[in-house]
C-alpha atoms as a PDB file:
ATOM      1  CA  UNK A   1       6.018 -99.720 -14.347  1.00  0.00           C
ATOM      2  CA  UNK A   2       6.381-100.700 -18.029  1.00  0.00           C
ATOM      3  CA  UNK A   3       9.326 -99.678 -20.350  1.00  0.00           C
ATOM      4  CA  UNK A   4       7.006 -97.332 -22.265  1.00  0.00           C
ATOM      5  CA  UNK A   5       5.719 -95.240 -19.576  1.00  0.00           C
ATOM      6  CA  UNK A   6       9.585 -95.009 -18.708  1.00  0.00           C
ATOM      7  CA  UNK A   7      10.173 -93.527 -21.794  1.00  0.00           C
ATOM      8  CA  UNK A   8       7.323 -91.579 -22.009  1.00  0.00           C
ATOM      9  CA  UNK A   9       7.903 -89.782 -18.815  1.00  0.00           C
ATOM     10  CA  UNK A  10      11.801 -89.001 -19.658  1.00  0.00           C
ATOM     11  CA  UNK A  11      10.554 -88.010 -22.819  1.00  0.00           C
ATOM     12  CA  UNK A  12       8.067 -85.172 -21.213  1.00  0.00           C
ATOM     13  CA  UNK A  13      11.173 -84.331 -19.026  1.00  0.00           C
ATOM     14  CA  UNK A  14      13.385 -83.586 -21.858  1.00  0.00           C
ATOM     15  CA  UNK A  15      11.146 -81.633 -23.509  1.00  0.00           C
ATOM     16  CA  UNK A  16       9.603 -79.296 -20.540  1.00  0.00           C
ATOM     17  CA  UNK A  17      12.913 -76.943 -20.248  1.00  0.00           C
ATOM     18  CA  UNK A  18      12.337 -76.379 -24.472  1.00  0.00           C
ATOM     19  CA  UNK A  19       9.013 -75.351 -23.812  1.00  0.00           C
ATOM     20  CA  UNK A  20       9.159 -73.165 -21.407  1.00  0.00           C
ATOM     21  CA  UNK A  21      12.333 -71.494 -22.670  1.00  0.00           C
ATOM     22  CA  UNK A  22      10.430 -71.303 -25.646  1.00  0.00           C
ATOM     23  CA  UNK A  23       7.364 -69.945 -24.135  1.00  0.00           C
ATOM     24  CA  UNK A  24       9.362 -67.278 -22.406  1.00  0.00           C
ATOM     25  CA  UNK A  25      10.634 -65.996 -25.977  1.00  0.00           C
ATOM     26  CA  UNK A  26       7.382 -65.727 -26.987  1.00  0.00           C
ATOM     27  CA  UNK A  27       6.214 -63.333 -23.738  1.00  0.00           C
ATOM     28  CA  UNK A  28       9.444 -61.021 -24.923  1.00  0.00           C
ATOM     29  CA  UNK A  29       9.088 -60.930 -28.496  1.00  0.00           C
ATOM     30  CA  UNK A  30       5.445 -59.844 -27.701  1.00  0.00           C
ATOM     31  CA  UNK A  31       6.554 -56.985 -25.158  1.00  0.00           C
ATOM     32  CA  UNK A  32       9.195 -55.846 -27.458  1.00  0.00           C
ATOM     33  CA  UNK A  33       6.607 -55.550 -29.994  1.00  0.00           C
ATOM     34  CA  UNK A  34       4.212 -53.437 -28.018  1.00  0.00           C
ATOM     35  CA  UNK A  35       7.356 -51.505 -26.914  1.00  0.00           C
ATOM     36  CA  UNK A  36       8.201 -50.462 -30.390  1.00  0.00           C
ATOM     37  CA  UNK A  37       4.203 -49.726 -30.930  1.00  0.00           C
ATOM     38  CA  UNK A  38       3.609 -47.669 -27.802  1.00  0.00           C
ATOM     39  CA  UNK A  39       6.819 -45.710 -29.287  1.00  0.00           C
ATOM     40  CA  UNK A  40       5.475 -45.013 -31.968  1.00  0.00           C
ATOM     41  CA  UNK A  41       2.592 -43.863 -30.858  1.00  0.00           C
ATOM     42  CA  UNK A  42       4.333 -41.576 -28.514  1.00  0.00           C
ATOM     43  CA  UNK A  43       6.004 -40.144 -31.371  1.00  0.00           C
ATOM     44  CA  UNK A  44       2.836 -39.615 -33.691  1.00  0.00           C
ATOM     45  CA  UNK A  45       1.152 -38.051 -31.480  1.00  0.00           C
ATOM     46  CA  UNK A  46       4.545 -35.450 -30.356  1.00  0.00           C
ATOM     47  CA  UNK A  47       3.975 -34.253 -34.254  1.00  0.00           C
ATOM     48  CA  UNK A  48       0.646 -33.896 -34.039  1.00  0.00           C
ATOM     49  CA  UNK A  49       1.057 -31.651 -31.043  1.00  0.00           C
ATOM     50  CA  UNK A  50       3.926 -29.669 -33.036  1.00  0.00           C
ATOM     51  CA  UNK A  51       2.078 -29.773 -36.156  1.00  0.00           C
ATOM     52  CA  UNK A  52      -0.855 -27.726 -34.191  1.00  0.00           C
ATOM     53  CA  UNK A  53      -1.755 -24.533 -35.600  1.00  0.00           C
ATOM     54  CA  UNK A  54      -2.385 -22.168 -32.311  1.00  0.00           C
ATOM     55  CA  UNK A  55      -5.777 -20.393 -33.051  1.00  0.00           C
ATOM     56  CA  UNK A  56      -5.727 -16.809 -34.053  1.00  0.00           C
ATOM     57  CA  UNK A  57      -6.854 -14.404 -31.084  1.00  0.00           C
ATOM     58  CA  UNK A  58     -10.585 -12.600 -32.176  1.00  0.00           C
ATOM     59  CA  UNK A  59     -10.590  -9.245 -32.715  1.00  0.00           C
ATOM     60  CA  UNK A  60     -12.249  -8.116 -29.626  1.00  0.00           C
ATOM     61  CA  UNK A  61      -8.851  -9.637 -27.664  1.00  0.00           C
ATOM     62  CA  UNK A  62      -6.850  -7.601 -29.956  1.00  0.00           C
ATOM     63  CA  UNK A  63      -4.824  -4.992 -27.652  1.00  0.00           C
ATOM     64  CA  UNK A  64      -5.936  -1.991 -29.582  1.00  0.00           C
ATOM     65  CA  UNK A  65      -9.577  -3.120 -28.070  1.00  0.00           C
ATOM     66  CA  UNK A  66      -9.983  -0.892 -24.908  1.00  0.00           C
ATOM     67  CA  UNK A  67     -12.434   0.778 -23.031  1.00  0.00           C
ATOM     68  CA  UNK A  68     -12.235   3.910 -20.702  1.00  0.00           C
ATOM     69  CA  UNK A  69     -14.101   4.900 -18.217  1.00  0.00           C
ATOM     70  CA  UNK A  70     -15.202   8.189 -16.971  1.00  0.00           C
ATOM     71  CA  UNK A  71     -12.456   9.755 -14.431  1.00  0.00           C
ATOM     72  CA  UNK A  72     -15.087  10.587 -11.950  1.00  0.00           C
ATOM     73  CA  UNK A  73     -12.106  11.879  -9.081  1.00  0.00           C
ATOM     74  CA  UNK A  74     -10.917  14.830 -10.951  1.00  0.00           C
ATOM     75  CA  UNK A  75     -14.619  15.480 -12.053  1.00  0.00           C
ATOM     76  CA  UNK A  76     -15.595  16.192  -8.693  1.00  0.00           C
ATOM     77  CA  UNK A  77     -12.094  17.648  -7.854  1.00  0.00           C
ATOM     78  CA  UNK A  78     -12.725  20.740 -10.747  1.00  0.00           C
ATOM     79  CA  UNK A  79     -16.275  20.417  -9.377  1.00  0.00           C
ATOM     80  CA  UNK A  80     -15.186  21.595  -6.182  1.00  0.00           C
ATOM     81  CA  UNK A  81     -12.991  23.958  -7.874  1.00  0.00           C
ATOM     82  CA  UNK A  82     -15.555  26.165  -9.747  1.00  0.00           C
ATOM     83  CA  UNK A  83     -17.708  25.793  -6.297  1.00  0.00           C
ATOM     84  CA  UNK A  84     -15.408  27.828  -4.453  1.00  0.00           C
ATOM     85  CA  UNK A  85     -15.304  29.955  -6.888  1.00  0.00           C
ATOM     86  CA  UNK A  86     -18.869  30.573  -7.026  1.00  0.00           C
ATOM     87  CA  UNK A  87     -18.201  31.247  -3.332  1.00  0.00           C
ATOM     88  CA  UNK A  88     -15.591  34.143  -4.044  1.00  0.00           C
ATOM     89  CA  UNK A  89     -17.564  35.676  -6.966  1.00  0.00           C
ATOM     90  CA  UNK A  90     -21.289  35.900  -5.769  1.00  0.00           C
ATOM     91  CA  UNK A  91     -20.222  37.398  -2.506  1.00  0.00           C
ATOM     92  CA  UNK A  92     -18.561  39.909  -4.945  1.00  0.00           C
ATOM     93  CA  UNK A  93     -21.040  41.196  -7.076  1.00  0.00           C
ATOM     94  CA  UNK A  94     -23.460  41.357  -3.451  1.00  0.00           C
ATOM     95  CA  UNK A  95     -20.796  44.126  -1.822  1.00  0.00           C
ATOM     96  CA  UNK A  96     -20.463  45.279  -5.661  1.00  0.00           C
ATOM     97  CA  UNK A  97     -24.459  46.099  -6.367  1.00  0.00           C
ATOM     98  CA  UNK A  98     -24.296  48.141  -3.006  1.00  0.00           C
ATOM     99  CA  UNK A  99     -22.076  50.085  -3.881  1.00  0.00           C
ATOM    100  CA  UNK A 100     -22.281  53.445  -6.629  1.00  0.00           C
ATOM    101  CA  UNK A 101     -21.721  52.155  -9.851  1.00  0.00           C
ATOM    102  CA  UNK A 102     -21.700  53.506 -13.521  1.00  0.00           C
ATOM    103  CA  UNK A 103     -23.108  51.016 -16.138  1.00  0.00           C
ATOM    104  CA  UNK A 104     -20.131  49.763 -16.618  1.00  0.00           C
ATOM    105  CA  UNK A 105     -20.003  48.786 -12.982  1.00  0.00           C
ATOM    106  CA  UNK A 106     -23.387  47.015 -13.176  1.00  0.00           C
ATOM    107  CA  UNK A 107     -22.769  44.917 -16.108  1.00  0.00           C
ATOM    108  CA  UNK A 108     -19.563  43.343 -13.578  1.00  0.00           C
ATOM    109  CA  UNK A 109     -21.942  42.780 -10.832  1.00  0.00           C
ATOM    110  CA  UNK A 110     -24.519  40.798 -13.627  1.00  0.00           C
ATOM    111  CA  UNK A 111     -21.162  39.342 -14.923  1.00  0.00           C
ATOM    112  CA  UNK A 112     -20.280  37.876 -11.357  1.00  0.00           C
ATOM    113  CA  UNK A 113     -23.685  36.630 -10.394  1.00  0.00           C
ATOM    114  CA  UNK A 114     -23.809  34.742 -13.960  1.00  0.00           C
ATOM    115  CA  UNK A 115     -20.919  32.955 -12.976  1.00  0.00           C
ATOM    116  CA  UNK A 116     -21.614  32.128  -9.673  1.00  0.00           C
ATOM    117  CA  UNK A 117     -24.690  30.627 -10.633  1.00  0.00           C
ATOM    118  CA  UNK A 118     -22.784  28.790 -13.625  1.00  0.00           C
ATOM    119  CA  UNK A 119     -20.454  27.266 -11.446  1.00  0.00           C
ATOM    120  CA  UNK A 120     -22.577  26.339  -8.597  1.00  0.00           C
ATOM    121  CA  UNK A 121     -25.280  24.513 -11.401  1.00  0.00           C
ATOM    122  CA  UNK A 122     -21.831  23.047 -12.772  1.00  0.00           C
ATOM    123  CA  UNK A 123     -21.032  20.988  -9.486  1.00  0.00           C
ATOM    124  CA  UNK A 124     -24.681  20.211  -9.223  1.00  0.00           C
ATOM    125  CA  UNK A 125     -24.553  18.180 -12.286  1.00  0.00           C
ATOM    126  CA  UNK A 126     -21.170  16.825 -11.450  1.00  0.00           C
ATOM    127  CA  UNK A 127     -22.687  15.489  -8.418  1.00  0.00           C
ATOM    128  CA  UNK A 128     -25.847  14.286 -10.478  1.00  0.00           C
ATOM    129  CA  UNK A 129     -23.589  12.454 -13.023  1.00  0.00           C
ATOM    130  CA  UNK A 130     -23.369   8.693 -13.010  1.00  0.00           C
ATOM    131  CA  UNK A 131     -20.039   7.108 -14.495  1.00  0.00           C
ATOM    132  CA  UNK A 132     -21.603   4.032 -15.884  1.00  0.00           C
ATOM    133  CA  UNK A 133     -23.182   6.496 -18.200  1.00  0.00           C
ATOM    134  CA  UNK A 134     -19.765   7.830 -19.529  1.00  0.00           C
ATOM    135  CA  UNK A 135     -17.405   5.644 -21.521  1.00  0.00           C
ATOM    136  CA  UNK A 136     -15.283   5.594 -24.528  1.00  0.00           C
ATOM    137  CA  UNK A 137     -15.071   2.031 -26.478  1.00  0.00           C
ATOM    138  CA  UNK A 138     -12.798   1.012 -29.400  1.00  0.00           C
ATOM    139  CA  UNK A 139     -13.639  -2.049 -30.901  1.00  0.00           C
ATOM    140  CA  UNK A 140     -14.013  -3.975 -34.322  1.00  0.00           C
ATOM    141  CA  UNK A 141     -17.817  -2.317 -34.536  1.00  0.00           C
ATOM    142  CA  UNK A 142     -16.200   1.038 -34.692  1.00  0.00           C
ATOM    143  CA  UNK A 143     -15.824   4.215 -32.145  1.00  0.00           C
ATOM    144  CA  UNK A 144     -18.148   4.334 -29.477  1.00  0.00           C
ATOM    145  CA  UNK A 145     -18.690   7.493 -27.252  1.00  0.00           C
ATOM    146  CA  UNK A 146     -21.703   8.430 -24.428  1.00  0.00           C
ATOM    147  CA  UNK A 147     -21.918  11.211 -22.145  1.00  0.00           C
ATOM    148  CA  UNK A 148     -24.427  10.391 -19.816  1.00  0.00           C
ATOM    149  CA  UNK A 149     -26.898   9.010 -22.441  1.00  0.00           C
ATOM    150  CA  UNK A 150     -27.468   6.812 -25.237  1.00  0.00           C
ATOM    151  CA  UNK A 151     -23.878   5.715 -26.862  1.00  0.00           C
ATOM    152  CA  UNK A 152     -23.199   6.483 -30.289  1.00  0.00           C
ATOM    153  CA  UNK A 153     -21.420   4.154 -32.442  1.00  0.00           C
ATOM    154  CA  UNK A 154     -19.258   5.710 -35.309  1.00  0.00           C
ATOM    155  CA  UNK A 155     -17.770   2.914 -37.669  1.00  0.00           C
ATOM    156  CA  UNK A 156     -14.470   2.954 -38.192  1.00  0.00           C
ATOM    157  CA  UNK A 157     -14.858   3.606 -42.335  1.00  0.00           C
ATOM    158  CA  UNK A 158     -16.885   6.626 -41.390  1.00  0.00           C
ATOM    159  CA  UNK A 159     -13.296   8.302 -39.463  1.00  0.00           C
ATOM    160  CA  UNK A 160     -11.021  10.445 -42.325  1.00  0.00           C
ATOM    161  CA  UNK A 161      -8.445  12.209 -39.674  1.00  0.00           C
ATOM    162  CA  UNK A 162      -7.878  11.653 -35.829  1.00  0.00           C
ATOM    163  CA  UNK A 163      -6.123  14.902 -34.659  1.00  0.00           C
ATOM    164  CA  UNK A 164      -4.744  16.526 -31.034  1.00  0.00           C
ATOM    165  CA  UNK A 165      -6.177  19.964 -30.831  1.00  0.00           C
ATOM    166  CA  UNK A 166      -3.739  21.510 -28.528  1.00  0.00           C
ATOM    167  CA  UNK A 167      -5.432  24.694 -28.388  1.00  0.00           C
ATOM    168  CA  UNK A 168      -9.001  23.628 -26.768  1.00  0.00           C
ATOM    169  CA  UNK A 169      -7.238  20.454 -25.310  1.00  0.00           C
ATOM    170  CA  UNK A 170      -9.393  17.776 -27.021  1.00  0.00           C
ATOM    171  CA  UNK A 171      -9.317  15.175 -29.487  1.00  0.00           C
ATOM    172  CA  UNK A 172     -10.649  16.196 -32.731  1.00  0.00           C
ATOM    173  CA  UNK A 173     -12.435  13.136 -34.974  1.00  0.00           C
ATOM    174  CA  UNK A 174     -13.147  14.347 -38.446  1.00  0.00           C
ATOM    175  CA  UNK A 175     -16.007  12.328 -40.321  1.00  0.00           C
ATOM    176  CA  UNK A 176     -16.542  11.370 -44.023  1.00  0.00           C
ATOM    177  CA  UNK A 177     -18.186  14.999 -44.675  1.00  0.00           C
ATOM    178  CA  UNK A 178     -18.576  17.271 -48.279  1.00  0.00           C
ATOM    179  CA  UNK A 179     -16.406  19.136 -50.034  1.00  0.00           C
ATOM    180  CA  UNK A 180     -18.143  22.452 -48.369  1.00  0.00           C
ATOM    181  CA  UNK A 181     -18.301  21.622 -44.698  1.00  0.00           C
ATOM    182  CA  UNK A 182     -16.058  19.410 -42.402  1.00  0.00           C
ATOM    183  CA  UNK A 183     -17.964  17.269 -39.566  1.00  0.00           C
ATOM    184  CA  UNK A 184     -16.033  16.639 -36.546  1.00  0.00           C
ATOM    185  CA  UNK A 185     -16.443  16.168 -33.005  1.00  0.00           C
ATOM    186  CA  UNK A 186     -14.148  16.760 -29.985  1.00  0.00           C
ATOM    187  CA  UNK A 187     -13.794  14.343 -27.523  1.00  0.00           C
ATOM    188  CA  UNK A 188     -12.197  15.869 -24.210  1.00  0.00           C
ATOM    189  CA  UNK A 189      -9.848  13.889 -21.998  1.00  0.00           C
ATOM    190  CA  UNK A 190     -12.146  12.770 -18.955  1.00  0.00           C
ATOM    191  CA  UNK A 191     -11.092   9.304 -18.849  1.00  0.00           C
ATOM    192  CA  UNK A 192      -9.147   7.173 -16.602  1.00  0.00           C
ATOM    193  CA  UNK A 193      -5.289   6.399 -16.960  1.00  0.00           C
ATOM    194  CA  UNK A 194      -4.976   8.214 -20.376  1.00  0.00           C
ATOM    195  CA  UNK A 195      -3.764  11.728 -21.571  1.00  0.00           C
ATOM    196  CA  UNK A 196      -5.073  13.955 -24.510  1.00  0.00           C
ATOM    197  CA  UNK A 197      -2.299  12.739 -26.779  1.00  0.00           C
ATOM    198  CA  UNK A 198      -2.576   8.852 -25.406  1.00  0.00           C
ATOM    199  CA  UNK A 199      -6.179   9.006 -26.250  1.00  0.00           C
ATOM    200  CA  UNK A 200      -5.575  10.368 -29.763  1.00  0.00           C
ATOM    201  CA  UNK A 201      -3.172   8.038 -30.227  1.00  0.00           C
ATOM    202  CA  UNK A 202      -5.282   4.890 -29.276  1.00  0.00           C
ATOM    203  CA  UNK A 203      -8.457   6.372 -31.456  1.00  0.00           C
ATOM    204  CA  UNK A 204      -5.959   6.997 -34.770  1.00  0.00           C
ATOM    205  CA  UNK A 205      -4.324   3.202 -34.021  1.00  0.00           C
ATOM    206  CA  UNK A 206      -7.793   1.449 -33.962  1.00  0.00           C
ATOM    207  CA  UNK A 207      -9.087   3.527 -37.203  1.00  0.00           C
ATOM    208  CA  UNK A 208      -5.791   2.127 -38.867  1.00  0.00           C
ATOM    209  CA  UNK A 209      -5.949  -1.115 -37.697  1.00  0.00           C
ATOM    210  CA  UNK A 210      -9.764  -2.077 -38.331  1.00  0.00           C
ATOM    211  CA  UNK A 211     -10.952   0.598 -40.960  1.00  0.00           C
ATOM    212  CA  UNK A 212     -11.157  -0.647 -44.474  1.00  0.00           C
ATOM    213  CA  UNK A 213      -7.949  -0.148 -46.746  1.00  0.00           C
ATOM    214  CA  UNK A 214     -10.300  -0.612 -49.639  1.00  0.00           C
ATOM    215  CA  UNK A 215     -13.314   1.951 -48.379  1.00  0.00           C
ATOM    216  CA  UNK A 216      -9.839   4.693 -47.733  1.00  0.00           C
ATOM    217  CA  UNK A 217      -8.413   3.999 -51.160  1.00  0.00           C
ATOM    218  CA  UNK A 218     -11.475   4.748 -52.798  1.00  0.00           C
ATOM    219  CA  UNK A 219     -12.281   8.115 -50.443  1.00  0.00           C
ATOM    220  CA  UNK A 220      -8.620   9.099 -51.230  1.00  0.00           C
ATOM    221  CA  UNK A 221      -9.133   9.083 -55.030  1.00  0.00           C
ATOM    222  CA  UNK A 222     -12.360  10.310 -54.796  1.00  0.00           C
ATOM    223  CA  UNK A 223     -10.701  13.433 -52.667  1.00  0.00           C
ATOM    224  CA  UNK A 224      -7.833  13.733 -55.472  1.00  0.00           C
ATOM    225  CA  UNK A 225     -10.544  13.759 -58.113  1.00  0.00           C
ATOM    226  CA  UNK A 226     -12.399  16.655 -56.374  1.00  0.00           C
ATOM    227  CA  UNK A 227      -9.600  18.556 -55.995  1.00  0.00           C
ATOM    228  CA  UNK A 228      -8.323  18.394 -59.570  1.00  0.00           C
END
């Protein structure tokens, strides 16, 4: 072998170790590099996340939204109630009319078989009556009511005064109405998992919430005006 190949091949051999030390630096400073880039990364997309504005909840989730439905068990229970009833009275006015009466006697006996009959058409109907048909809604659209037929929908703006009337044990809704006469309806607590004053309470939150602040400022004034 010559003297130059000698020194070409001892050459080579002093310079492979540089190399690949070299090369190896090269593999690092890259994976360093994507290190640092993945990091970043990481931590742009952490702020987007906190950055994120939750979206608002519609109105119909809202938890003045609710819907009853008709409390068909105690329906049938005061059903069953005036049925007895019925039972006790007719009977009644029977041993009554065979007996000697005065008028006054005859208009009990009419009196009792009135409200036999009454009661016994009463739990008739309550047997007739289909709960799909009776519901109570409160939503965004306004108040919506059905007894056994078409709903009605009353809008929320249309609402003045939500009110307990104690006396005939119903809730009283008072509507935008003249200066001579008052509209109102009574809505009577048949529904499910709610009392008189729950209900009345859930009807006079919803009006609040979703009514128009604008539409009641303006009825308020007008109302002031009227009465000066």
């Amino acid at each position: 072998m010559s003297e130059d190949e000698h020194a070409d091949d001892s050459s080579v051999a002093d310079s492979g170790p540089d190399s690949a030390d070299e090369a190896v630096e090269r593999v690092a400073q890259r994976a360093r590099h994507v290190g640092v880039k993945g990091q970043r990364k990481a931590r742009g997309s952490k702020s987007k996340k906190k950055g994120k504005r939750q979206p608002k909840a519609p109105a119909s989730e809202s938890p003045l939204a609710r819907r009853f439905e008709f409390d068909l068990a105690a329906d049938r229970a005061a059903a069953r109630l005036r049925l007895v009833g019925a039972c006790i009275v007719t009977p009644a006015g029977v041993w009554l009319a065979t007996t000697p009466l005065e008028p006054v006697g005859w208009f009990f006996v009419l009196l009792a078989f009135a409200v036999g009959i009454g009661w016994t058409l009463s739990f008739v109907r309550s047997l007739r009556r289909k709960p799909a048909q009776w519901f109570l809604d409160l939503s965004p659209a306004g108040l919506e009511v059905a007894y056994g037929s078409d709903p009605e929908v009353t809008p929320w703006n249309d609402l003045t005064k939500v009110e307990v009337d104690e006396d005939q044990l119903v809730v009283k809704v008072t509507l935008v109405s003249s200066e001579e006469e008052e509209i109102f309806y009574a809505i009577p607590p048949v529904w499910q998992g709610v009392s008189l004053h729950e209900l009345g309470d859930a009807i006079e939150d919803a009006r609040a919430e979703w009514a128009d602040p604008k539409t009641a400022r303006a009825r308020e004034t007008r109302t002031d005006q009227e009465q000066e």
